[in-house]
C-alpha atoms as a PDB file:
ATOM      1  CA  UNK A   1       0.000   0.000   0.000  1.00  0.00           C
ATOM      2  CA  UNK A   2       1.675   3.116  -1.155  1.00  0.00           C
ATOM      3  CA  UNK A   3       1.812   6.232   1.279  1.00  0.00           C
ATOM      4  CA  UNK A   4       0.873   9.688   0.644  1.00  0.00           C
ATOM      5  CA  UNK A   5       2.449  12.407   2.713  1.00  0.00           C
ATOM      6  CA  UNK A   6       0.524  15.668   2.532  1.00  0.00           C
ATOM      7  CA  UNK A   7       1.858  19.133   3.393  1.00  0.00           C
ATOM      8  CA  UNK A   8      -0.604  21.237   4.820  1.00  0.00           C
ATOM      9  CA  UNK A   9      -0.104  24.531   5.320  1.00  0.00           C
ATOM     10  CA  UNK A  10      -1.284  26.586   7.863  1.00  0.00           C
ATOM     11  CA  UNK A  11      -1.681  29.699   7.814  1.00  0.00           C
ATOM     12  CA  UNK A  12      -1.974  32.613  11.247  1.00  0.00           C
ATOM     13  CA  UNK A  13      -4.787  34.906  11.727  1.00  0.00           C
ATOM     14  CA  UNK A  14      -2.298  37.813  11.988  1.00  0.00           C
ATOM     15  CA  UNK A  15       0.167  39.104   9.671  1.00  0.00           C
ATOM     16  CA  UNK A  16       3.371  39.743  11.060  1.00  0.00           C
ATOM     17  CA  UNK A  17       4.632  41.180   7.581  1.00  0.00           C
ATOM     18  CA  UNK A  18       4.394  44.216   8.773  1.00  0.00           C
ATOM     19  CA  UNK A  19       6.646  45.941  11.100  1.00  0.00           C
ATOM     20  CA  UNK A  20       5.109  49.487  11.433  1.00  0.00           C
ATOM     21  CA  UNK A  21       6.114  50.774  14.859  1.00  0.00           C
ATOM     22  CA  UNK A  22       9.040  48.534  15.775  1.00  0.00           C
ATOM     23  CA  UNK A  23      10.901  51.215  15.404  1.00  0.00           C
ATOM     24  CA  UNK A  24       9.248  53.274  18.642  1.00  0.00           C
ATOM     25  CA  UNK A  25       9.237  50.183  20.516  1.00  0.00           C
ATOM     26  CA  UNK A  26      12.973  49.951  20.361  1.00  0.00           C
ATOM     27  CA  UNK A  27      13.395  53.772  20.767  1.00  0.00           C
ATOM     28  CA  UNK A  28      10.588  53.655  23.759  1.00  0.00           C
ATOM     29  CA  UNK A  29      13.175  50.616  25.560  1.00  0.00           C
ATOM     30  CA  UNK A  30      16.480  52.531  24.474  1.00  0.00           C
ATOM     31  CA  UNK A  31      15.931  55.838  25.376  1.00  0.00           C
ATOM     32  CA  UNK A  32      15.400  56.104  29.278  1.00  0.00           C
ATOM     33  CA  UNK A  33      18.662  54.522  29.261  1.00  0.00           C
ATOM     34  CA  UNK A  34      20.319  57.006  27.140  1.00  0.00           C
ATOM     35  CA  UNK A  35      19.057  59.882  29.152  1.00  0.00           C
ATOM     36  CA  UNK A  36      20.095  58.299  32.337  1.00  0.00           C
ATOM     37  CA  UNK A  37      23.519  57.813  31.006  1.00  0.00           C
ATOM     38  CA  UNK A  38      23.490  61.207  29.706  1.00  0.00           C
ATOM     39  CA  UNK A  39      22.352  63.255  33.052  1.00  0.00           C
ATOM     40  CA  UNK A  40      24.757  60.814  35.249  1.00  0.00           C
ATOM     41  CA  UNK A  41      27.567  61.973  33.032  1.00  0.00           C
ATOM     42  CA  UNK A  42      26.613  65.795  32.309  1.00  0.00           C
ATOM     43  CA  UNK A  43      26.311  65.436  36.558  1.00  0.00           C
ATOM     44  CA  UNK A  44      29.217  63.424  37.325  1.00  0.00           C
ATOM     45  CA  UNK A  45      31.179  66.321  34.933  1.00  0.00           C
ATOM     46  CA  UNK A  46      29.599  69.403  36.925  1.00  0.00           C
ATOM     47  CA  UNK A  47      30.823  67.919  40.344  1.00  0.00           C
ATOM     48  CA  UNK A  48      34.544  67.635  38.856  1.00  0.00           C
ATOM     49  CA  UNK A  49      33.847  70.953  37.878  1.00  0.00           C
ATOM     50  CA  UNK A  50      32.913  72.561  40.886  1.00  0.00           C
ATOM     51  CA  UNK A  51      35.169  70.219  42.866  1.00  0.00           C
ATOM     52  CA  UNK A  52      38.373  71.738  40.541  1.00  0.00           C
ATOM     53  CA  UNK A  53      36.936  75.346  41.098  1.00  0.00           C
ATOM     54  CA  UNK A  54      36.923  74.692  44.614  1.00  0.00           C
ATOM     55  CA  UNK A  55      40.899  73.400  44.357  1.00  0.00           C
ATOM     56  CA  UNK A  56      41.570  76.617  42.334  1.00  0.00           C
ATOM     57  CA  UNK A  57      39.710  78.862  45.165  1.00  0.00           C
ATOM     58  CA  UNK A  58      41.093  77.773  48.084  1.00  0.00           C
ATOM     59  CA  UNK A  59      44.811  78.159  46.896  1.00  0.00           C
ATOM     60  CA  UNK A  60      44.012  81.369  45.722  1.00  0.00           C
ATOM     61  CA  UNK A  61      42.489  82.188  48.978  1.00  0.00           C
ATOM     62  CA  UNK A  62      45.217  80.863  51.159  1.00  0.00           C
ATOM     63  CA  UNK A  63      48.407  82.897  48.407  1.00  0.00           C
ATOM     64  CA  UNK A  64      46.007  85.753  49.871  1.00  0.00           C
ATOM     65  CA  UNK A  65      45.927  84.714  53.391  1.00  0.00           C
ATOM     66  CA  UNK A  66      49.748  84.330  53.419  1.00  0.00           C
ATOM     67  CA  UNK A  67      50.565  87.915  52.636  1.00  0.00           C
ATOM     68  CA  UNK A  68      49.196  89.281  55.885  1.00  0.00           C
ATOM     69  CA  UNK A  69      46.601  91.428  53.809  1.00  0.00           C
ATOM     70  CA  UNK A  70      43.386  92.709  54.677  1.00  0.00           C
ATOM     71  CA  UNK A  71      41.136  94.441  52.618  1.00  0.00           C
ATOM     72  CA  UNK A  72      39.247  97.640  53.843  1.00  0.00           C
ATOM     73  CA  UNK A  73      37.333  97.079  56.638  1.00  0.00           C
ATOM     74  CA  UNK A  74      37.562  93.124  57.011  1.00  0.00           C
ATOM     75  CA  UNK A  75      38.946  90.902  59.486  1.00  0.00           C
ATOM     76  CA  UNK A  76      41.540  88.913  57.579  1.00  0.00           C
ATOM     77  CA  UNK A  77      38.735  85.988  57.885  1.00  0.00           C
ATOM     78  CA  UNK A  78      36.406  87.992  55.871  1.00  0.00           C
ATOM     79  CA  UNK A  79      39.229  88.607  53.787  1.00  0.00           C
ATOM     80  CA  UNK A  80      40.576  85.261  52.943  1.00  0.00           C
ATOM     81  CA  UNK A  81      36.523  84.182  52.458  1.00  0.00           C
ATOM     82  CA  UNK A  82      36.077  86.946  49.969  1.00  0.00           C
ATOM     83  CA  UNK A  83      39.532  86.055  47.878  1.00  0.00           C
ATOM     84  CA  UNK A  84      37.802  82.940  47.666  1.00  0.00           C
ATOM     85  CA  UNK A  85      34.430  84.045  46.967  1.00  0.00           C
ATOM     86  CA  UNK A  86      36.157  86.300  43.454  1.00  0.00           C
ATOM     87  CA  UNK A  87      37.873  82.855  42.546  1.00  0.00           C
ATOM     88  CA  UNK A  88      34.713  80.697  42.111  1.00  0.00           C
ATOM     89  CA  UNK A  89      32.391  83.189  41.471  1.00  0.00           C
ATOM     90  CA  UNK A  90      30.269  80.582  39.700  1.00  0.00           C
ATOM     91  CA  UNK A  91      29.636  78.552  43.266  1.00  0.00           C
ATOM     92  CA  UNK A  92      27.813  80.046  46.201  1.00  0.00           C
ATOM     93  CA  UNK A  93      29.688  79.868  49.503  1.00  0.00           C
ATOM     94  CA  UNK A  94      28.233  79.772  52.916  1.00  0.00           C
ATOM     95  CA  UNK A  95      29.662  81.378  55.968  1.00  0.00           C
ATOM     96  CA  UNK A  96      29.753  77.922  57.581  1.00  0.00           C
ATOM     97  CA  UNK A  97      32.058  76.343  54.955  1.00  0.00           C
ATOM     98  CA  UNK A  98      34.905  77.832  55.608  1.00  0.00           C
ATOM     99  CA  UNK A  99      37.226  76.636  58.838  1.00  0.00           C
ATOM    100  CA  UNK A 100      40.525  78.223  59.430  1.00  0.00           C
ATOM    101  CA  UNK A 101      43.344  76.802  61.278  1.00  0.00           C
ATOM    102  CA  UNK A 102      47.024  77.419  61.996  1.00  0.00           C
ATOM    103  CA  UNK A 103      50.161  75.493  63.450  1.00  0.00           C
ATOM    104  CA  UNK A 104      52.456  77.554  65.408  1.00  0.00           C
ATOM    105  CA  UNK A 105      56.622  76.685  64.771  1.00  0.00           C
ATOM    106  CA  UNK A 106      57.317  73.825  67.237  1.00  0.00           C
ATOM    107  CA  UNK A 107      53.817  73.030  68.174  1.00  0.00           C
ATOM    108  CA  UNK A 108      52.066  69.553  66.809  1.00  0.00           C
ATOM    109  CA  UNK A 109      48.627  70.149  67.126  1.00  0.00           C
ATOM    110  CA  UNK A 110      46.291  72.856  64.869  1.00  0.00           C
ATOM    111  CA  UNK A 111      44.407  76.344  66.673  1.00  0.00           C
ATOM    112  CA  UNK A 112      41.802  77.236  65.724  1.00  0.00           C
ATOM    113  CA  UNK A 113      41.606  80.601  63.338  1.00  0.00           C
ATOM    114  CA  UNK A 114      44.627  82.378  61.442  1.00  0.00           C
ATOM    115  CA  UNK A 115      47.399  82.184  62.410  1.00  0.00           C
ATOM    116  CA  UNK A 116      50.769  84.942  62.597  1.00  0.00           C
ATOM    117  CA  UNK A 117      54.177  85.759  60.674  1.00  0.00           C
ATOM    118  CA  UNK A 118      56.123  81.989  60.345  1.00  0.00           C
ATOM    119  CA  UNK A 119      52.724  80.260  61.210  1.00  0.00           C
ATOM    120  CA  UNK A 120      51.186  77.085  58.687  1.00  0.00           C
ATOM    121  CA  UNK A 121      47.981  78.515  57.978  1.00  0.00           C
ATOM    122  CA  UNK A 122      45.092  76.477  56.331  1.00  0.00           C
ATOM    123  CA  UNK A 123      41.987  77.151  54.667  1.00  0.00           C
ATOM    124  CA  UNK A 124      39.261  74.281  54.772  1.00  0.00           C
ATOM    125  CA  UNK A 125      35.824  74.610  52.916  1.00  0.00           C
ATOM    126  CA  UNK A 126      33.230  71.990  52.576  1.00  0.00           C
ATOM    127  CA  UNK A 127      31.302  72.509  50.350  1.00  0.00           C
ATOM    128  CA  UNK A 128      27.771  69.866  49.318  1.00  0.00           C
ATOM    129  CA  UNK A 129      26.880  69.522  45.788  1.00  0.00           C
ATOM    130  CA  UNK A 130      23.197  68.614  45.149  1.00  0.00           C
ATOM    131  CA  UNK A 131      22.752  65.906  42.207  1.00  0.00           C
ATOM    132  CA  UNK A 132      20.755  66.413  39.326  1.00  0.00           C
ATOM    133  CA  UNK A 133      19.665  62.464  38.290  1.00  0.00           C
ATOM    134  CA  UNK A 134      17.116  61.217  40.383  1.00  0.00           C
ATOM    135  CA  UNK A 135      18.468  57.648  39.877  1.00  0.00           C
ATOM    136  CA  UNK A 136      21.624  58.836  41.169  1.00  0.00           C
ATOM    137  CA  UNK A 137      20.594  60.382  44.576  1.00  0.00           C
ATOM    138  CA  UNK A 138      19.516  57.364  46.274  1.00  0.00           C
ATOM    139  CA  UNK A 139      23.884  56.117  46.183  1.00  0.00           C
ATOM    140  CA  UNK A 140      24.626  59.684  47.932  1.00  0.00           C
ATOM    141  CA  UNK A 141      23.321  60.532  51.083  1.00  0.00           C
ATOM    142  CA  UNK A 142      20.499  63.050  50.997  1.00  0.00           C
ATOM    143  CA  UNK A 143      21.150  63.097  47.096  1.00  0.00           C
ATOM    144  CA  UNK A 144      24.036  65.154  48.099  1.00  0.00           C
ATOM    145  CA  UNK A 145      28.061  64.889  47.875  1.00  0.00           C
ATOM    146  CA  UNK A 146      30.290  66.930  50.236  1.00  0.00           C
ATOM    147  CA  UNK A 147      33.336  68.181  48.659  1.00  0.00           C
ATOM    148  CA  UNK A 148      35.946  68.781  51.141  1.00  0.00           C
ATOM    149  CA  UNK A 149      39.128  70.686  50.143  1.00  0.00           C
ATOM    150  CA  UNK A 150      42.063  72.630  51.813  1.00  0.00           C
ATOM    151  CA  UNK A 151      45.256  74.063  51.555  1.00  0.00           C
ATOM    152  CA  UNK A 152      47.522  75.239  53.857  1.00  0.00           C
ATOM    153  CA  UNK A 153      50.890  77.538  53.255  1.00  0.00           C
ATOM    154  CA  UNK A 154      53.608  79.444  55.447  1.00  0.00           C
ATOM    155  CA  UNK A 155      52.432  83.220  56.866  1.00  0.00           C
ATOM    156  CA  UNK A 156      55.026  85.524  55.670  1.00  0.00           C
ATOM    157  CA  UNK A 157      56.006  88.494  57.416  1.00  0.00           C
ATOM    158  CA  UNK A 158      54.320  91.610  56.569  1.00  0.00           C
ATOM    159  CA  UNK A 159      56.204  93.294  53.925  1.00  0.00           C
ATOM    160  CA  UNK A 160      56.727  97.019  55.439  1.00  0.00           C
END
């Protein structure tokens, strides 16, 4: 008895020819991901920025501080915080911020406030950076990072 094989074909109630809109479902899974990656890195870059303005004020602050000056009517605090202030003029800079100490010739341990002629003087600010990505607060505390940065130099004498 011979044997017949029959192909039957079957065909699907929808068409899948088509592929109208494939392109905004990719797009639609793609692009939260690009964003995210974008922000975190246009974020990431503003901390280094304010981070290497911070570097750059608080040297220029303490070549200030060194030099014994004063500008009119300031304590040489107010001084050193406003040298600082006119080097980062693109960050805001609270009162609280700033901590000054000084190490007297001989002595191991740092005062409190400026220091005199042949002192180490040093200029501390802390400074916190608020994030911009959502998805990147919740690895910082508070959504914020504190940038912490200081320098410290030899007082000269007052030049007369």
């Amino acid at each position: 008895m011979p044997m017949t094989i029959r192909t039957v074909k079957i065909r699907p109630s929808v068409s899948f020819r088509t592929e109208k809109g494939t392109s905004l479902v990719e797009a639609a899974f793609i692009m939260p991901l690009l964003l995210l990656l974008t922000f975190s890195m246009v974020d990431f870059g503003t901390l280094f920025y304010a981070y290497l303005a911070l570097e750059n004020g608080v040297s220029q602050a303490s070549r200030y501080g060194v030099t014994g000056s004063q500008g009119a009517g300031l304590s040489r605090q107010e001084s050193i915080k406003q040298a600082m202030r006119e080097a980062t003029p693109t960050l805001t800079i609270d009162e609280g911020a700033f901590t000054f100490s000084h190490l007297r010739p001989g002595q191991g341990t740092w005062d409190a406030g400026v220091g005199g002629p042949n002192d180490i003087d040093k200029v501390t600010v802390n400074y916190s950076w608020a994030l911009m990505t959502p998805l990147m607060r919740p690895f910082f505390t508070g959504g914020r990072v504190t940038l912490t940065v200081e320098s410290a130099m030899k007082n000269e004498a007052r030049f007369q």
